[in-house]
PDB file of N, CA and C in Angstrom:
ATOM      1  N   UNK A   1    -112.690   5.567  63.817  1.00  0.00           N
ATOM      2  CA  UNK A   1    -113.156   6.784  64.477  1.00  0.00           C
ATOM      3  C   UNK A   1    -113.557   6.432  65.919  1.00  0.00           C
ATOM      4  N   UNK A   2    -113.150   7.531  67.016  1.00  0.00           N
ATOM      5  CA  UNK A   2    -113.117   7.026  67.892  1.00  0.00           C
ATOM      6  C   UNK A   2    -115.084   7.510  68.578  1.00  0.00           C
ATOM      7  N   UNK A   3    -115.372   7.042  69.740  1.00  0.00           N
ATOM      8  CA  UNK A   3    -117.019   7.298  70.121  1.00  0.00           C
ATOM      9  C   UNK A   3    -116.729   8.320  70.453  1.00  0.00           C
ATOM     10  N   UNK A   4    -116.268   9.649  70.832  1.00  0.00           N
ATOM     11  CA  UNK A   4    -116.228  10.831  70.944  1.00  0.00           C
ATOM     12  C   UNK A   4    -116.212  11.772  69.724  1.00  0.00           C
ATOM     13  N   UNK A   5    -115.468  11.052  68.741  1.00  0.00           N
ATOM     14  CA  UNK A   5    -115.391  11.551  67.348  1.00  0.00           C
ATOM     15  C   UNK A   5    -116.986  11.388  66.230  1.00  0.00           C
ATOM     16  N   UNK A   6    -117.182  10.621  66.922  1.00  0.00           N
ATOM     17  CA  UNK A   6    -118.530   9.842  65.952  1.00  0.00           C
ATOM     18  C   UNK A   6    -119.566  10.533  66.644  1.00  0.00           C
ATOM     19  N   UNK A   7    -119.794  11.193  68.084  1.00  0.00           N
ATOM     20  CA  UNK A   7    -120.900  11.476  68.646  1.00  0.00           C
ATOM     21  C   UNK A   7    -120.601  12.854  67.789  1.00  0.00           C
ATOM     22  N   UNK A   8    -119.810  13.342  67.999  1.00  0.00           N
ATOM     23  CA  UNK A   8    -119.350  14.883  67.658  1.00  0.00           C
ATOM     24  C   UNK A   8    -119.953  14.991  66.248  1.00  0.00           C
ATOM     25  N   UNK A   9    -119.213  14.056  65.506  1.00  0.00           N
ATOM     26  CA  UNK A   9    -120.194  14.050  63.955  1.00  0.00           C
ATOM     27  C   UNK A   9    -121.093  14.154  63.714  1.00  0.00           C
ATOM     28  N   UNK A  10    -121.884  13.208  64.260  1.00  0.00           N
ATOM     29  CA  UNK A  10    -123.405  13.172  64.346  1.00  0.00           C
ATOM     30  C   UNK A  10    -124.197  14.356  64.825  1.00  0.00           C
ATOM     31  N   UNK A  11    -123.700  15.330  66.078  1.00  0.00           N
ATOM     32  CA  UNK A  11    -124.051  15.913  66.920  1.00  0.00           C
ATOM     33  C   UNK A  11    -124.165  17.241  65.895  1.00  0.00           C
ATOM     34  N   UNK A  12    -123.195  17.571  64.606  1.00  0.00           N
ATOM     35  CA  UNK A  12    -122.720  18.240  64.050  1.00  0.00           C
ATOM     36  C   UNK A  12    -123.912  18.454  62.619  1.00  0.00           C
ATOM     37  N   UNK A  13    -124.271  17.338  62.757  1.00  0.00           N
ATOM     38  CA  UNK A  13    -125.591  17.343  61.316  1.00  0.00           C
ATOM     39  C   UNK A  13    -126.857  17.041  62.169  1.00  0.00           C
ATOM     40  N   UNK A  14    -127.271  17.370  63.291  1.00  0.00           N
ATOM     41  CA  UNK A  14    -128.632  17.760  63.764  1.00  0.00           C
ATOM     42  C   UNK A  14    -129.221  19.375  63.489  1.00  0.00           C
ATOM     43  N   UNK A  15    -130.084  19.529  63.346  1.00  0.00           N
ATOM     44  CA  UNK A  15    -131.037  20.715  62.913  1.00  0.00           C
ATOM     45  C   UNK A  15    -130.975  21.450  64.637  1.00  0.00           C
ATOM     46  N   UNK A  16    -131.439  22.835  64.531  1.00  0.00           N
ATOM     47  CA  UNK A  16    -130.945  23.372  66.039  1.00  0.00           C
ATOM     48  C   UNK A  16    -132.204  22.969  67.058  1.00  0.00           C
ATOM     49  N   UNK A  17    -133.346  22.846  66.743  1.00  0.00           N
ATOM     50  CA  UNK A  17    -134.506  22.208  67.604  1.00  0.00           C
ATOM     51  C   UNK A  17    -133.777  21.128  68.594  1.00  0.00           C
ATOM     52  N   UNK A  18    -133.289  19.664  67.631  1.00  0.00           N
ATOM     53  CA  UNK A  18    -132.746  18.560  68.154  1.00  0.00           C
ATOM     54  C   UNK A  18    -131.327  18.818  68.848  1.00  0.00           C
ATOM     55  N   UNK A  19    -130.807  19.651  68.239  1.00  0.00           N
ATOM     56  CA  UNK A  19    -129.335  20.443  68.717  1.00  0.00           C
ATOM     57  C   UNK A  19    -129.301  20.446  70.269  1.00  0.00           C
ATOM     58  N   UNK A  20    -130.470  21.339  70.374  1.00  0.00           N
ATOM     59  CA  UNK A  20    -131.063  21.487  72.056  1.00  0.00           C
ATOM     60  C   UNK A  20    -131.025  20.810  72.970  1.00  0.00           C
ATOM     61  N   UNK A  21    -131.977  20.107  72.437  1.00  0.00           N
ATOM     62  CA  UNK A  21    -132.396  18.496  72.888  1.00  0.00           C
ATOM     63  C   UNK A  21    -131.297  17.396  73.198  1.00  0.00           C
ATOM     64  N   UNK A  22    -130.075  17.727  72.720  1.00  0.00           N
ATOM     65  CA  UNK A  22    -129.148  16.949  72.822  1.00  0.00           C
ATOM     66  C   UNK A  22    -128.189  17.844  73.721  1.00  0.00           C
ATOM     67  N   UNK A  23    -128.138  19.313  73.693  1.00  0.00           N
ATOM     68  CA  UNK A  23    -127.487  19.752  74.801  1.00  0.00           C
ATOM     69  C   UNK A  23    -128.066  19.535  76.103  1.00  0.00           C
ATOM     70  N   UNK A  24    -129.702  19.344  76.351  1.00  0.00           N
ATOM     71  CA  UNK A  24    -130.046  19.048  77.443  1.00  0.00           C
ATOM     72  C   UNK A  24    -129.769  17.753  78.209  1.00  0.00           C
ATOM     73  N   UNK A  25    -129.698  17.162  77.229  1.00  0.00           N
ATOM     74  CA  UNK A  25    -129.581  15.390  77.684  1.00  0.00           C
ATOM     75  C   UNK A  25    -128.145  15.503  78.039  1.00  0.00           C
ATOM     76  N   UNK A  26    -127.371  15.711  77.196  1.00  0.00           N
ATOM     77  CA  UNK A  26    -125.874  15.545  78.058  1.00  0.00           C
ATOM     78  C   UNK A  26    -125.840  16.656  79.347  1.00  0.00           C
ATOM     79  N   UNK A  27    -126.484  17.728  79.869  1.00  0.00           N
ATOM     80  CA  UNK A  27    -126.371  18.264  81.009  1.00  0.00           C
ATOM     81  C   UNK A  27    -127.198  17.144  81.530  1.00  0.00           C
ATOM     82  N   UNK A  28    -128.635  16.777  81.628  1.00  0.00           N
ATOM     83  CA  UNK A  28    -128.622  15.921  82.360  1.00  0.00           C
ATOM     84  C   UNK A  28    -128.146  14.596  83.030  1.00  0.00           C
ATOM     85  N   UNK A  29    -127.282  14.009  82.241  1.00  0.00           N
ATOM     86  CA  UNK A  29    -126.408  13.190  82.120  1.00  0.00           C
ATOM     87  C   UNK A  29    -125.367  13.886  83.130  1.00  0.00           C
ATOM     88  N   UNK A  30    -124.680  14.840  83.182  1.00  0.00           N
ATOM     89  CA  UNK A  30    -123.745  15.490  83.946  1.00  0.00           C
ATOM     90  C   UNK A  30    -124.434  15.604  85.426  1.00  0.00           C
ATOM     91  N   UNK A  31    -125.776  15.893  85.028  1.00  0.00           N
ATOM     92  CA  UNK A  31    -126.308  16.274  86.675  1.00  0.00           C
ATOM     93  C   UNK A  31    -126.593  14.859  87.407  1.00  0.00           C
ATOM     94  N   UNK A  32    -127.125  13.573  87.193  1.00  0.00           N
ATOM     95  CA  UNK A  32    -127.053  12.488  87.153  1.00  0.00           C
ATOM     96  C   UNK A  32    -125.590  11.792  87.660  1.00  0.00           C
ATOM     97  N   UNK A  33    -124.674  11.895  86.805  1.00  0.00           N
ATOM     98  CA  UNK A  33    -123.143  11.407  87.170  1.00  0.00           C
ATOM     99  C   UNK A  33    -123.137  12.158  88.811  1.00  0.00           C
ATOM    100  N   UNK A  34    -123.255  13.648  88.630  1.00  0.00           N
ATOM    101  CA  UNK A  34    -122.548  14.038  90.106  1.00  0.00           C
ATOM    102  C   UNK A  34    -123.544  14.041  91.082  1.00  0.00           C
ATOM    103  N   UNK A  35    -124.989  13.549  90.823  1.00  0.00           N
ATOM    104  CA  UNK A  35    -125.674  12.918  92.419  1.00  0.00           C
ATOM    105  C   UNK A  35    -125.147  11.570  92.244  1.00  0.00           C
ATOM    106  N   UNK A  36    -124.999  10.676  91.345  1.00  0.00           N
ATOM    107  CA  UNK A  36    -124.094   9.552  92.229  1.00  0.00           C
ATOM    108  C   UNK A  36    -123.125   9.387  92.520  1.00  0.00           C
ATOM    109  N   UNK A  37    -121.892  10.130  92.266  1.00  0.00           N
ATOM    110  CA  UNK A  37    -121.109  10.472  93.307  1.00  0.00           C
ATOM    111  C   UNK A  37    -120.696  10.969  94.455  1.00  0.00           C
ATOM    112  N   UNK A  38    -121.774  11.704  94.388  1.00  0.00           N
ATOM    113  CA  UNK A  38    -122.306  12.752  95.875  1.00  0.00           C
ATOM    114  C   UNK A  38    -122.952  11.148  96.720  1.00  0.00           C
ATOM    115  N   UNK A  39    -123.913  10.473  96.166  1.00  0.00           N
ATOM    116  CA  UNK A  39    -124.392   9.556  97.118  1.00  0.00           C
ATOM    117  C   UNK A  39    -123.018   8.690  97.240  1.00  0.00           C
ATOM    118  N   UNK A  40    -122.381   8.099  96.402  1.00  0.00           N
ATOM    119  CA  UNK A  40    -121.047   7.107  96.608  1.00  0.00           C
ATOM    120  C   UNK A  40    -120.423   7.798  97.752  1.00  0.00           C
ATOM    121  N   UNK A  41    -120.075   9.142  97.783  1.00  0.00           N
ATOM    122  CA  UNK A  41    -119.372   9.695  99.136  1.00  0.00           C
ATOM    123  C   UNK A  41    -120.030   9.727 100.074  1.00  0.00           C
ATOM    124  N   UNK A  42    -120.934   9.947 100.207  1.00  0.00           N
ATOM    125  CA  UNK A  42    -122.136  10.411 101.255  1.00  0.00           C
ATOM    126  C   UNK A  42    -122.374   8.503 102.302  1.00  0.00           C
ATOM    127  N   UNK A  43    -122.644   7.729 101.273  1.00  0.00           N
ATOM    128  CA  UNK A  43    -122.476   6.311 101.590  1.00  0.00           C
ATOM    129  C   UNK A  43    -121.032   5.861 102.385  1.00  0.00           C
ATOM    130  N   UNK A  44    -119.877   6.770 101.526  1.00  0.00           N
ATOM    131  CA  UNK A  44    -118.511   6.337 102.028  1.00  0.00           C
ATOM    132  C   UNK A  44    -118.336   6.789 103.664  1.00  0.00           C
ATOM    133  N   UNK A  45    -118.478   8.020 103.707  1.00  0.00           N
ATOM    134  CA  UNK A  45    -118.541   8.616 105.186  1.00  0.00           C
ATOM    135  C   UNK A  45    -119.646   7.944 105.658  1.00  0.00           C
ATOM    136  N   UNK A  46    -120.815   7.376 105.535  1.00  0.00           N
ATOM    137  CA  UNK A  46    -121.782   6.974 106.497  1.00  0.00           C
ATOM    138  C   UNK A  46    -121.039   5.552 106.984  1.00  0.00           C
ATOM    139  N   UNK A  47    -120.757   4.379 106.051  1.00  0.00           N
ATOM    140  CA  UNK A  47    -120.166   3.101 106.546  1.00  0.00           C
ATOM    141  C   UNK A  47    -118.573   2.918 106.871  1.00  0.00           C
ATOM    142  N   UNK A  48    -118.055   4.133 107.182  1.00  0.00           N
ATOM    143  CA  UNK A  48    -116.643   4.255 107.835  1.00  0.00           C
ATOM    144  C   UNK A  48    -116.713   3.347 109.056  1.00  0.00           C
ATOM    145  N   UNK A  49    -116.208   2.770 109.114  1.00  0.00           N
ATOM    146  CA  UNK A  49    -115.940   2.031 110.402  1.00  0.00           C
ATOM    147  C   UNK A  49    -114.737   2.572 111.022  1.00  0.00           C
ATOM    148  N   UNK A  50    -115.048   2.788 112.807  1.00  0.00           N
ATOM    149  CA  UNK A  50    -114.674   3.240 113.806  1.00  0.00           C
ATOM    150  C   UNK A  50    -114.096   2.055 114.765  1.00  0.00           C
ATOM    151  N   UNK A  51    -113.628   2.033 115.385  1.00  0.00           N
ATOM    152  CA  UNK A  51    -113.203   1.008 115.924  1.00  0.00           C
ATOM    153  C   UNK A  51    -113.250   1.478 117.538  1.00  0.00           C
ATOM    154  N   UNK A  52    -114.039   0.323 118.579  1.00  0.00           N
ATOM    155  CA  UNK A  52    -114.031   1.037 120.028  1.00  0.00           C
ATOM    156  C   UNK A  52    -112.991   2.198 120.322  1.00  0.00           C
ATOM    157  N   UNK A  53    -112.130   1.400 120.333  1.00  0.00           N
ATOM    158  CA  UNK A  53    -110.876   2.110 121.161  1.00  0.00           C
ATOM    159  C   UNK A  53    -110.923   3.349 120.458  1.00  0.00           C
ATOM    160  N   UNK A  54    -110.880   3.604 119.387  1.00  0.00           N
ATOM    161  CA  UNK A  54    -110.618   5.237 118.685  1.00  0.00           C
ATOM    162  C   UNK A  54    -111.948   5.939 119.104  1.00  0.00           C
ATOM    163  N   UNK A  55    -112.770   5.337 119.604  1.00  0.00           N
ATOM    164  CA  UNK A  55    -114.355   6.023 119.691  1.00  0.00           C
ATOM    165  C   UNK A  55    -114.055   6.563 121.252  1.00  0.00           C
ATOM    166  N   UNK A  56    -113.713   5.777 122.034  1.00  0.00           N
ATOM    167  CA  UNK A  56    -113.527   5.600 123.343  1.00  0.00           C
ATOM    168  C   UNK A  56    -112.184   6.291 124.045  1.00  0.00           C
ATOM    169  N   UNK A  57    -111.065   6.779 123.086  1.00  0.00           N
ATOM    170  CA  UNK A  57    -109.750   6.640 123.427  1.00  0.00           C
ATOM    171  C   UNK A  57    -109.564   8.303 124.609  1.00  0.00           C
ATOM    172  N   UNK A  58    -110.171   8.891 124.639  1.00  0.00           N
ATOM    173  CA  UNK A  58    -110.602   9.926 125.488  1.00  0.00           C
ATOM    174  C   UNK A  58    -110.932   9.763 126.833  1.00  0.00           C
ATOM    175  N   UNK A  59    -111.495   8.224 127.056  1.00  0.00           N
ATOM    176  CA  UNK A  59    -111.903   7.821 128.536  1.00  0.00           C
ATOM    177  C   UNK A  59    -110.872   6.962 128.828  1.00  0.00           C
ATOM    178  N   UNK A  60    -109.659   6.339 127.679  1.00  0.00           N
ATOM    179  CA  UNK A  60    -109.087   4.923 128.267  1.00  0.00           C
ATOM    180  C   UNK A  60    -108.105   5.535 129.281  1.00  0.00           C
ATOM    181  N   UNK A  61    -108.513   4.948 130.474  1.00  0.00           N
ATOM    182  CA  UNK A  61    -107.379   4.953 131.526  1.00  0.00           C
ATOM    183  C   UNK A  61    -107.987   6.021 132.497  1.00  0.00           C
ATOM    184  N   UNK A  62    -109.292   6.596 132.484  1.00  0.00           N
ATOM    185  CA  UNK A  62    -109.894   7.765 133.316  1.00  0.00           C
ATOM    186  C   UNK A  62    -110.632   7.076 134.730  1.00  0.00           C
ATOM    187  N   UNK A  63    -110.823   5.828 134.516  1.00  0.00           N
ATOM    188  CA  UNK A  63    -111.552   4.951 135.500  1.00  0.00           C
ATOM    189  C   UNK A  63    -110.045   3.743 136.248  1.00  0.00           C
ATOM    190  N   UNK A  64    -108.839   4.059 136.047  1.00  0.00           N
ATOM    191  CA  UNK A  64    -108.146   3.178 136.288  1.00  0.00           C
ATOM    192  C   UNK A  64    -107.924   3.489 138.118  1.00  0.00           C
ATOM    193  N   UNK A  65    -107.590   2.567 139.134  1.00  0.00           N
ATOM    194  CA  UNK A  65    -108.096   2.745 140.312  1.00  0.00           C
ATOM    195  C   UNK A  65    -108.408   1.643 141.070  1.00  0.00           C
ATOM    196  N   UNK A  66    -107.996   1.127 142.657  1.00  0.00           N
ATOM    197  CA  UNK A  66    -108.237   0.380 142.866  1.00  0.00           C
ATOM    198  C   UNK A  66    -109.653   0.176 144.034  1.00  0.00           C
ATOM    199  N   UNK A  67    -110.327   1.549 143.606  1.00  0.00           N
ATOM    200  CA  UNK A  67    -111.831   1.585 144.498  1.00  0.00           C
ATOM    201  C   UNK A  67    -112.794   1.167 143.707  1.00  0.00           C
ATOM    202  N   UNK A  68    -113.229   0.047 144.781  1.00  0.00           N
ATOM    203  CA  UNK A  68    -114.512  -0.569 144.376  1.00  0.00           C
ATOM    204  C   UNK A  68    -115.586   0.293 144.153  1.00  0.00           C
ATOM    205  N   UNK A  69    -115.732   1.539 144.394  1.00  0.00           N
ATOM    206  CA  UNK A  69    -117.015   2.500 144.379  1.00  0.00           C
ATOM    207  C   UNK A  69    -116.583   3.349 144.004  1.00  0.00           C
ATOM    208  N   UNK A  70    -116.880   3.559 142.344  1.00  0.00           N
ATOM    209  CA  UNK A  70    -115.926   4.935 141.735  1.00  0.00           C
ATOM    210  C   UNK A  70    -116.597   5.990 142.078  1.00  0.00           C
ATOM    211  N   UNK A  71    -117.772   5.821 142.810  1.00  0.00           N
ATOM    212  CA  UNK A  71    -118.360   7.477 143.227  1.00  0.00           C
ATOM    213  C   UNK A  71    -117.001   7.878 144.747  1.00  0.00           C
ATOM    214  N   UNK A  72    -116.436   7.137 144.880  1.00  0.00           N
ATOM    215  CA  UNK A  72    -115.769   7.705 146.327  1.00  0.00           C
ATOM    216  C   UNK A  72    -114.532   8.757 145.995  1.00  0.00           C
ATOM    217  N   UNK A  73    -114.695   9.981 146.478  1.00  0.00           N
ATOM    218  CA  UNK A  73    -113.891  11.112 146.288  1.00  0.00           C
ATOM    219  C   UNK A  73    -113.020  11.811 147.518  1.00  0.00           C
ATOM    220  N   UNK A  74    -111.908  11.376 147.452  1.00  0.00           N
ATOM    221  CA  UNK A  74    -111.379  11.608 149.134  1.00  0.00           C
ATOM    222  C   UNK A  74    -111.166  13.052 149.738  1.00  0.00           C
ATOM    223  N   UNK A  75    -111.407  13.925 147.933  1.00  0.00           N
ATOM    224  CA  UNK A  75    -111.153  15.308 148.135  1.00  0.00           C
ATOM    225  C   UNK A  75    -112.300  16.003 149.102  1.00  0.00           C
ATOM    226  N   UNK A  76    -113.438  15.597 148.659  1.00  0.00           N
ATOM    227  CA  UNK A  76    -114.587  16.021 149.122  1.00  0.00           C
ATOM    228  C   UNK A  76    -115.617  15.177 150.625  1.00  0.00           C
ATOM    229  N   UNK A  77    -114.678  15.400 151.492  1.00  0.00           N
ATOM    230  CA  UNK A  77    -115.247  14.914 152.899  1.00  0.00           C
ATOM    231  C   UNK A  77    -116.397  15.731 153.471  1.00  0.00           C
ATOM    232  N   UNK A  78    -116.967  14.879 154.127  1.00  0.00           N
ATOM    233  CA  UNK A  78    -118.449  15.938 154.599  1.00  0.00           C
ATOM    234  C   UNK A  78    -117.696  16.542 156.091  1.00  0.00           C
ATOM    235  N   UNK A  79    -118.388  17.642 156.237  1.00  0.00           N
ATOM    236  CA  UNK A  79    -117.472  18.248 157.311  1.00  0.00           C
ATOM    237  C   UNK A  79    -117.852  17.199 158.732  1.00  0.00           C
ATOM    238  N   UNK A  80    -117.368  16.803 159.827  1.00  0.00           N
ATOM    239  CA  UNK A  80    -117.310  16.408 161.197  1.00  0.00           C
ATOM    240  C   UNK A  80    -118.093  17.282 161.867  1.00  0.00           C
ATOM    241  N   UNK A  81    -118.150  18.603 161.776  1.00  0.00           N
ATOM    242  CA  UNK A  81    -118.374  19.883 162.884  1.00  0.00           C
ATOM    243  C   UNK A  81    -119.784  19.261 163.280  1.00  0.00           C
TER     244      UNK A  81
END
């Protein structure tokens, strides 16, 4: 007999008081299983590793240039007058 078959048996000759008592425990058991899977995912997305370049890949090549003073903007001259 398999442990699903044997719990079922057993589960089957309890009085309805204990009946209860045993439907509660296996919901809690259910509620239990799915907060640690909720934390296993929750853990999974927190220690994802990112790697510079994919973090960064938005700026690569925005500073490329051969001025020593990246504040210098040739568009914007102060007027002479």
């Amino acid at each position: 007999m398999i442990t699903l078959e044997m719990a079922i048996a057993k589960i089957k000759k309890l009085p309805a008081e204990q009946l209860n008592e045993a439907i509660k425990f296996v919901e809690f058991l259910e509620f239990k299983l799915k907060n640690i899977e909720q934390s296993q995912e929750q853990t999974e997305l927190e220690e994802k590793e990112v790697s510079f370049t994919e973090v960064a890949k938005e700026f690569i090549g925005c500073l490329d240039s051969n001025l020593e003073d990246l504040s210098y903007n040739p568009w914007n001259k102060p007027n002479s007058n």
